[in-house]
Protein backbone atom coordinates (compact mmCIF):
# COMPACT_ATOMS: atom_id res chain seq x y z
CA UNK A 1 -3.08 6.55 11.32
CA UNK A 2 -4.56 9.12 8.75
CA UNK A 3 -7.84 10.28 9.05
CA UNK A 4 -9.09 9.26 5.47
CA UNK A 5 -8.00 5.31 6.97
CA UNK A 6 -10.15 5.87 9.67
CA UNK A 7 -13.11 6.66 7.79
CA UNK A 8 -12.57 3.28 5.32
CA UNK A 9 -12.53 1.19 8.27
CA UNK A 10 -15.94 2.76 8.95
CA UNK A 11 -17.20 2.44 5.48
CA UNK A 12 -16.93 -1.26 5.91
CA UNK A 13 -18.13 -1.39 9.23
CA UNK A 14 -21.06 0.51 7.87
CA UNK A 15 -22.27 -1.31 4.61
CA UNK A 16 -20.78 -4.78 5.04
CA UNK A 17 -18.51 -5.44 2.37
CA UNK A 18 -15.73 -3.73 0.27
CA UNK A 19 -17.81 -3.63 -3.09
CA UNK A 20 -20.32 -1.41 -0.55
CA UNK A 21 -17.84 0.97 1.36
CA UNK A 22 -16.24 1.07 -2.06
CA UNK A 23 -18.91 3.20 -3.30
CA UNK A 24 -19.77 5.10 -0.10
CA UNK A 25 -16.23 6.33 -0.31
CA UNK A 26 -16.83 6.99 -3.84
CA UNK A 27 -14.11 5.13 -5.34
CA UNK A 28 -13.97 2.33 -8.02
CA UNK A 29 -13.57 -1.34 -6.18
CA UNK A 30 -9.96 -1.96 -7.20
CA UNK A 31 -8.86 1.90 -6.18
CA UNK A 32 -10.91 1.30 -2.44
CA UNK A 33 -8.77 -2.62 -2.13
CA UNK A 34 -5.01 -1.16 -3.12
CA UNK A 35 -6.15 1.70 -0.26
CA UNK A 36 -6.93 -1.87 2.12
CA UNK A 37 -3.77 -2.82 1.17
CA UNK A 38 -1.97 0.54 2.10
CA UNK A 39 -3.63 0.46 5.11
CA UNK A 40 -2.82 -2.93 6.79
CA UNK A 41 0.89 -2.41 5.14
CA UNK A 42 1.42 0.52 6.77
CA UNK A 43 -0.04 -0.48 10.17
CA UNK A 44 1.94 -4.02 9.89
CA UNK A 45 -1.50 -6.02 11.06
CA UNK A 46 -3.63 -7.55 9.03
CA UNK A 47 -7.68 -5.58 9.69
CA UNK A 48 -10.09 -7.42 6.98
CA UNK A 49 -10.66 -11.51 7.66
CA UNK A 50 -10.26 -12.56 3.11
CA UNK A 51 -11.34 -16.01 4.29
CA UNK A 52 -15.04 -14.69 4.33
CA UNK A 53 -16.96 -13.88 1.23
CA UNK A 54 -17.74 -10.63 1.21
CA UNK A 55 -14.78 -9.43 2.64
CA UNK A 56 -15.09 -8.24 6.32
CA UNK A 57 -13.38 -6.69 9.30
CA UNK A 58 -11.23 -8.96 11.47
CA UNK A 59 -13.44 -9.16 14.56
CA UNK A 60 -10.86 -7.38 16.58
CA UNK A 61 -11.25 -4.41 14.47
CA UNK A 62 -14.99 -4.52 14.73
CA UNK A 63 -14.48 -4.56 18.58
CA UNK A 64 -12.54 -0.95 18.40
CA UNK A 65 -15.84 0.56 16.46
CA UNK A 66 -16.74 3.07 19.49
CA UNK A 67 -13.08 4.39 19.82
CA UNK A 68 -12.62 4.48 16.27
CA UNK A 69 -15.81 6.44 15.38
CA UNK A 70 -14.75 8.72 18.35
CA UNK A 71 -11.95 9.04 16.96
CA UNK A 72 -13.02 10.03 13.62
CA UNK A 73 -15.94 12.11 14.80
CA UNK A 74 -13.04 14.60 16.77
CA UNK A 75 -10.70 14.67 13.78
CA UNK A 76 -13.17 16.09 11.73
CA UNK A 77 -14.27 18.99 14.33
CA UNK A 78 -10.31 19.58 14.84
CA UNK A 79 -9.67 19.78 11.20
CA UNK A 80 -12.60 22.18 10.60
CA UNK A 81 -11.80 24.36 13.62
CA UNK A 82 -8.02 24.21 12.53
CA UNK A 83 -9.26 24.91 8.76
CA UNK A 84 -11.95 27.85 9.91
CA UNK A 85 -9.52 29.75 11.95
CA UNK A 86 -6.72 29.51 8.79
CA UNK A 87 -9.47 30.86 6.27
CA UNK A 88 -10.12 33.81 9.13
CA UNK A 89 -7.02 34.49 9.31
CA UNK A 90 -6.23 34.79 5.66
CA UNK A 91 -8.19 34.43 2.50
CA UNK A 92 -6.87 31.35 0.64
CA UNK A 93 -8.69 28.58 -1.18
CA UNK A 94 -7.77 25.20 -1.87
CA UNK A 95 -8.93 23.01 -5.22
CA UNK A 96 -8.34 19.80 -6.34
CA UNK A 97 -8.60 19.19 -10.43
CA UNK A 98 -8.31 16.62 -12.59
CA UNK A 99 -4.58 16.23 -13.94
CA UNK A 100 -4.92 17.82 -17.23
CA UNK A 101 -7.09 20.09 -15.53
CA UNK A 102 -4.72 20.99 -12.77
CA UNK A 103 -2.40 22.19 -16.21
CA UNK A 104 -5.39 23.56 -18.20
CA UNK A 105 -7.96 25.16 -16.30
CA UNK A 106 -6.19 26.00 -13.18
CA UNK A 107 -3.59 28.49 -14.42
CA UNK A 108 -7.08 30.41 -14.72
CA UNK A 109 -8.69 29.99 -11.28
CA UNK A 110 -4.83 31.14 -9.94
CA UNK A 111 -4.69 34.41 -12.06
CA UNK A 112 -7.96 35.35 -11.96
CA UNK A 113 -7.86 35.01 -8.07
CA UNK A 114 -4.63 36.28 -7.39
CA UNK A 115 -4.02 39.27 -10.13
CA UNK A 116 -5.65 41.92 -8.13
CA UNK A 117 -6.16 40.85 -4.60
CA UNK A 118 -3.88 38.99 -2.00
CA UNK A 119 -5.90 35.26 -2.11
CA UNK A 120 -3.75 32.16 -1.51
CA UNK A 121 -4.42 29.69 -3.95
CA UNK A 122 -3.60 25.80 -3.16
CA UNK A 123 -4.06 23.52 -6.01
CA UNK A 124 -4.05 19.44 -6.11
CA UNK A 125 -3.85 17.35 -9.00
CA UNK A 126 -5.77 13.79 -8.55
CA UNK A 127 -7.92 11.46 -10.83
CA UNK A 128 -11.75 12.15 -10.59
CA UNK A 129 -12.47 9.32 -7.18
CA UNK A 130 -9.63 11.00 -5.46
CA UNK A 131 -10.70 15.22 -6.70
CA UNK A 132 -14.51 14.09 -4.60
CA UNK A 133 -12.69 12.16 -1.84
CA UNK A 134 -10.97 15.42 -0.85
CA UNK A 135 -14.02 17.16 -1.27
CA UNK A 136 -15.99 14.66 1.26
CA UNK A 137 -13.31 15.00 3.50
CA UNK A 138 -13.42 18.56 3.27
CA UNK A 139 -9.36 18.98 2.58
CA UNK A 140 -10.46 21.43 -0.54
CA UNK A 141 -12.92 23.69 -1.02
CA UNK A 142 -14.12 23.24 -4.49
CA UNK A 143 -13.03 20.29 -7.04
CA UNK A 144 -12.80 21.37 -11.02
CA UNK A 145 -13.47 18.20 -13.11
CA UNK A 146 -14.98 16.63 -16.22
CA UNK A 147 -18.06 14.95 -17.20
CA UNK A 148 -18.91 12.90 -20.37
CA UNK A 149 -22.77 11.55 -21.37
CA UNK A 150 -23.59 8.05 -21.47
CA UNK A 151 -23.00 7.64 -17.73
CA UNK A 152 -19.51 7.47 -17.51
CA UNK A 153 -19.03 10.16 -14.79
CA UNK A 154 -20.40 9.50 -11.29
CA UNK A 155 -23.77 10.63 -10.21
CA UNK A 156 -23.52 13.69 -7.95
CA UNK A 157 -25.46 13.34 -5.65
CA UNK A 158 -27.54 15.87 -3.09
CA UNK A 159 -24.46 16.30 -1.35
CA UNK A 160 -23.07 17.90 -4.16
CA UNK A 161 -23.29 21.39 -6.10
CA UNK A 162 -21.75 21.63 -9.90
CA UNK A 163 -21.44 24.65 -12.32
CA UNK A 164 -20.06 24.21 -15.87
CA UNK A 165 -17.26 25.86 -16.74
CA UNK A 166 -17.31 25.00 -20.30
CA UNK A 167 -16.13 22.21 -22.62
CA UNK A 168 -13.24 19.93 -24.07
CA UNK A 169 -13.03 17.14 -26.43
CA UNK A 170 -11.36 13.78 -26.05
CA UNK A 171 -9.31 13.70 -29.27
CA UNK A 172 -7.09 11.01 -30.83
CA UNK A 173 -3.65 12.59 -31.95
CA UNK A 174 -0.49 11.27 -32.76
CA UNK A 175 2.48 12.18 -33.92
CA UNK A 176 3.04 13.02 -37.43
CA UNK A 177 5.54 10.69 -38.51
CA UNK A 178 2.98 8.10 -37.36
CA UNK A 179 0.06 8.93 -39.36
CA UNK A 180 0.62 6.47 -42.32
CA UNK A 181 0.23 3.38 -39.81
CA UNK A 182 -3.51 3.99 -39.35
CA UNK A 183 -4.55 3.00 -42.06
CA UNK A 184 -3.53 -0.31 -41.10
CA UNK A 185 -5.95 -2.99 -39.39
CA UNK A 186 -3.71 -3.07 -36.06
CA UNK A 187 -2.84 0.61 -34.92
CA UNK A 188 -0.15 1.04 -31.46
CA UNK A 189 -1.74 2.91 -28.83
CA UNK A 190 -1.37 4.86 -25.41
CA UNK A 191 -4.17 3.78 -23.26
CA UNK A 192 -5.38 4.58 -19.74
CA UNK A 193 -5.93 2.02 -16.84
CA UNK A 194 -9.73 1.01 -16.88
CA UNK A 195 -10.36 2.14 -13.43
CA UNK A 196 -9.25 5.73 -14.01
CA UNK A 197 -12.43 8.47 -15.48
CA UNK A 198 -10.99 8.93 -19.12
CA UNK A 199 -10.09 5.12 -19.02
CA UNK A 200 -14.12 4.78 -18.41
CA UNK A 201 -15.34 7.07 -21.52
CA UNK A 202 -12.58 5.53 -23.70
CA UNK A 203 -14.05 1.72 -23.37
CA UNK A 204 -17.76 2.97 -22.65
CA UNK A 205 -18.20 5.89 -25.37
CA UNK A 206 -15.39 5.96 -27.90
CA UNK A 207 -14.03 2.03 -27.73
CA UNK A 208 -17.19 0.97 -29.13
CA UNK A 209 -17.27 3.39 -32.09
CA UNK A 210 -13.74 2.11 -33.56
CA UNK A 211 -13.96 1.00 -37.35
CA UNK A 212 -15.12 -3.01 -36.71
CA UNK A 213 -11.72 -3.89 -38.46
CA UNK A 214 -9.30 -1.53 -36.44
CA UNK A 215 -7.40 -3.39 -33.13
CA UNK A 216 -6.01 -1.19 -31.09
CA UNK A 217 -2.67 -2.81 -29.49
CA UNK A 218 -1.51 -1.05 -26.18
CA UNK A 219 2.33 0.55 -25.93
CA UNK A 220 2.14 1.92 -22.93
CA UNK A 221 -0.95 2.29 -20.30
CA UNK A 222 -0.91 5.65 -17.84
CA UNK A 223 -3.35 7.51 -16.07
CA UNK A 224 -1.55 11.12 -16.24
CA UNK A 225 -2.48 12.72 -19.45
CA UNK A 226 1.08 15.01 -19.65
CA UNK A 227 2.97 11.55 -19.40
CA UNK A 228 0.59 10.32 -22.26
CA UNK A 229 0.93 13.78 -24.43
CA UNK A 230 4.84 12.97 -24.01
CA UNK A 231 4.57 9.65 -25.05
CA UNK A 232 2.94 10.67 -27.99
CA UNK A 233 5.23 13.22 -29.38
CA UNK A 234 7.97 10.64 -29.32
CA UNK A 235 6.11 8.55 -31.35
CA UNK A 236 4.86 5.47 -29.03
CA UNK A 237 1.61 5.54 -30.31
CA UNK A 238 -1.88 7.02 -30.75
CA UNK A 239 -3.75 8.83 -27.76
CA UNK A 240 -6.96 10.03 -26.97
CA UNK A 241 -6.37 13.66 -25.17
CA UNK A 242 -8.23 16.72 -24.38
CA UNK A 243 -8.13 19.27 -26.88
CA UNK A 244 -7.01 21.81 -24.43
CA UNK A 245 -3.86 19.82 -23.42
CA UNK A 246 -2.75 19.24 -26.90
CA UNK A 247 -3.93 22.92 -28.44
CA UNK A 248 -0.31 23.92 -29.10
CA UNK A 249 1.50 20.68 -30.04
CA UNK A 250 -0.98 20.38 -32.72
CA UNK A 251 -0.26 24.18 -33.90
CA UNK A 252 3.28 23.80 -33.55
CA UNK A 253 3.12 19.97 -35.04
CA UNK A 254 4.37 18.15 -33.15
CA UNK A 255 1.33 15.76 -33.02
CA UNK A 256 -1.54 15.66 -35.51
CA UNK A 257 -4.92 15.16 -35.41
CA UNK A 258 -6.55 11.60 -36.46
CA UNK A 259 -10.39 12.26 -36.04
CA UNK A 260 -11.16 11.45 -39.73
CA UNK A 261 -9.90 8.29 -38.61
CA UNK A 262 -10.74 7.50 -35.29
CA UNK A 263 -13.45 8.60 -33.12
CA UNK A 264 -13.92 11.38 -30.51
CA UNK A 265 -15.93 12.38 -27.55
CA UNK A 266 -17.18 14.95 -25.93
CA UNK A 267 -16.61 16.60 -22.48
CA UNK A 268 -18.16 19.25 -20.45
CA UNK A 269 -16.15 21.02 -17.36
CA UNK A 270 -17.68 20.96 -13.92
CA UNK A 271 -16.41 22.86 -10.16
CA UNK A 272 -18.19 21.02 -7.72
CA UNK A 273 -18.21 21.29 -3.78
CA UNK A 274 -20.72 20.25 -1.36
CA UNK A 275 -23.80 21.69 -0.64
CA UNK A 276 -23.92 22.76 2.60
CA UNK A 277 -23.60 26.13 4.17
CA UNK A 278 -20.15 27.87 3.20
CA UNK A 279 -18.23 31.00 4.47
CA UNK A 280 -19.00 34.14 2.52
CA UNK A 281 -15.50 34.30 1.10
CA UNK A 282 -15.93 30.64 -0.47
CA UNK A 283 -19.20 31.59 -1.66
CA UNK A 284 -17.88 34.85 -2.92
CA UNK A 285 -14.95 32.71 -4.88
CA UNK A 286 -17.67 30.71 -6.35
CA UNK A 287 -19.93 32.65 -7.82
CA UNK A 288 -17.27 34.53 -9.12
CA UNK A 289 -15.64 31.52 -10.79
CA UNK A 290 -19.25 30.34 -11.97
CA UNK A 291 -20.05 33.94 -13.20
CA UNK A 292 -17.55 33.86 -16.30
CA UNK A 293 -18.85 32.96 -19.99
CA UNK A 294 -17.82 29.16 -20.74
CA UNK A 295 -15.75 30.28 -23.30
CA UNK A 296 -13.22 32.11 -20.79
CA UNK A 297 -11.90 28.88 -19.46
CA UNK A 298 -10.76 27.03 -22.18
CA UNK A 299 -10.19 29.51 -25.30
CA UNK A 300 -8.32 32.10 -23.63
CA UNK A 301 -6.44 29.44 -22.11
CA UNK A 302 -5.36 28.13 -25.47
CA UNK A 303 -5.18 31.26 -26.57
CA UNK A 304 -2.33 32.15 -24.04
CA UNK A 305 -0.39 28.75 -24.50
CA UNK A 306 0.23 29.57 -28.64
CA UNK A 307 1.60 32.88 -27.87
């Protein structure tokens, strides 16, 4: 039984339905019901009664509240005590980014960290609900993500602190043997699932600016952005990718740009972590990491992949 289960159960318990915990948890609906799923597959039982509208906890589950928020309550002191006397013992810091993040931005954080000093870096790769789950659950220390206008992102709330970094842009590329087919009405695409953050500013704040006579038809639908940039290259279809992931394919062309064509949008770079009281190496880490020029992050780093 993980610990992350423990607290979903709870999130239900606590606001009455899965659309509710859904949020608390800080995940889209369909994201929190496949983890429901998980959860009763992997115990073999079934916990949430799908007769009732909303959904709700079987009430044999509701009857274990006090030993499961026990439970959960001593977890969380044993993985902070556990997670205290590691960072005591050695200085090491663990982040979670976004996937073309983890291949972007992170090769920074690592360097920078570890060039002149003997830091541990640990470094996940997750889409944006699962980069502020760890963060809630205090498994990583800061979380390096994007944000778009309109919206799109999540609100951070109190609970949260964010610094920019600096900026990206979600462009549409494809490659070059492919170019002559937008200029028909019907053009083959790589999409990403709706649920996922860059599926979000795709259908909220670039879907709507299409050409009124362009349908886009989808090839192939992921939610990792290398798989997409591969998909690409061999010609599959067009995809909307950050600049920074696609800076050298485009100078060695293998894909081209198509924003005279098709419409782009805008990102900014965030590292967030919780606001709350922090160890003075964390804090150290983090102002250092907020401290460099916007420009550091993303033009060296593009700078260092054409070379």
């Amino acid at each position: 039984m993980r610990l992350e289960w423990i607290d979903d159960i709870l999130a239900v318990l606590d606001s009455g339905s899965l659309t509710r915990a859904a949020e608390k948890r800080l995940l889209t609906q369909s994201a929190f019901t496949r983890r429901v799923r998980l959860i009763e597959g992997s115990i073999g039982a079934t916990l949430f009664d799908r007769r009732r509208k909303p959904v709700s906890l079987m009430p044999g589950v509701q009857a274990l509240e006090p030993e499961l928020r026990e439970l959960s309550a001593r977890l969380h002191k044993l993985r902070h005590s556990l997670k205290t006397e590691s960072d005591q013992a050695s200085q090491s810091l663990s982040l979670v980014c976004q996937h073309a993040l983890t291949t972007t931005v992170s090769p920074k954080v690592v360097r920078m960290l570890t060039e002149n000093s003997d830091i541990s870096v640990q470094v996940r790769s997750g889409n944006q609900d699962e980069c502020l789950l760890q963060l809630i659950s205090k498994e990583v220390d800061f979380a390096i993500m994007y944000a778009a206008s309109g919206g799109v992102v999540q609100n951070l709330e109190s609970a949260f602190e964010a610094k920019t970094l600096g900026a990206d842009t979600l462009i549409p590329v494809c490659a070059p043997a492919m170019r002559g087919e937008l200029d028909g009405k019907t053009i083959p695409a790589i999409v990403y699932p709706p649920d996922v953050f860059l599926g979000q500013v795709f259908s909220q704040l670039i879907a709507l600016r299409l050409p009124d006579e362009t349908r886009l038809v989808a090839k192939a639908e992921t939610a990792l952005t290398l798989a997409m940039l591969h998909y690409a290259v061999k010609e599959i279809g067009v995809a909307w990718l950050p600049y920074s992931l696609v800076a050298t394919p485009l100078a060695q062309g293998q894909l081209v740009s198509v924003e005279d064509a098709l419409p782009a949008q805008a990102l900014t770079i965030r590292m967030v972590r919780l606001a709350e009281a922090k160890p003075e190496f964390s804090e150290q880490i983090w102002q250092r990491l907020a401290g460099q020029s916007q420009s550091f992050w993303l033009s060296q780093n593009q700078n260092e992949e054409a070379t």
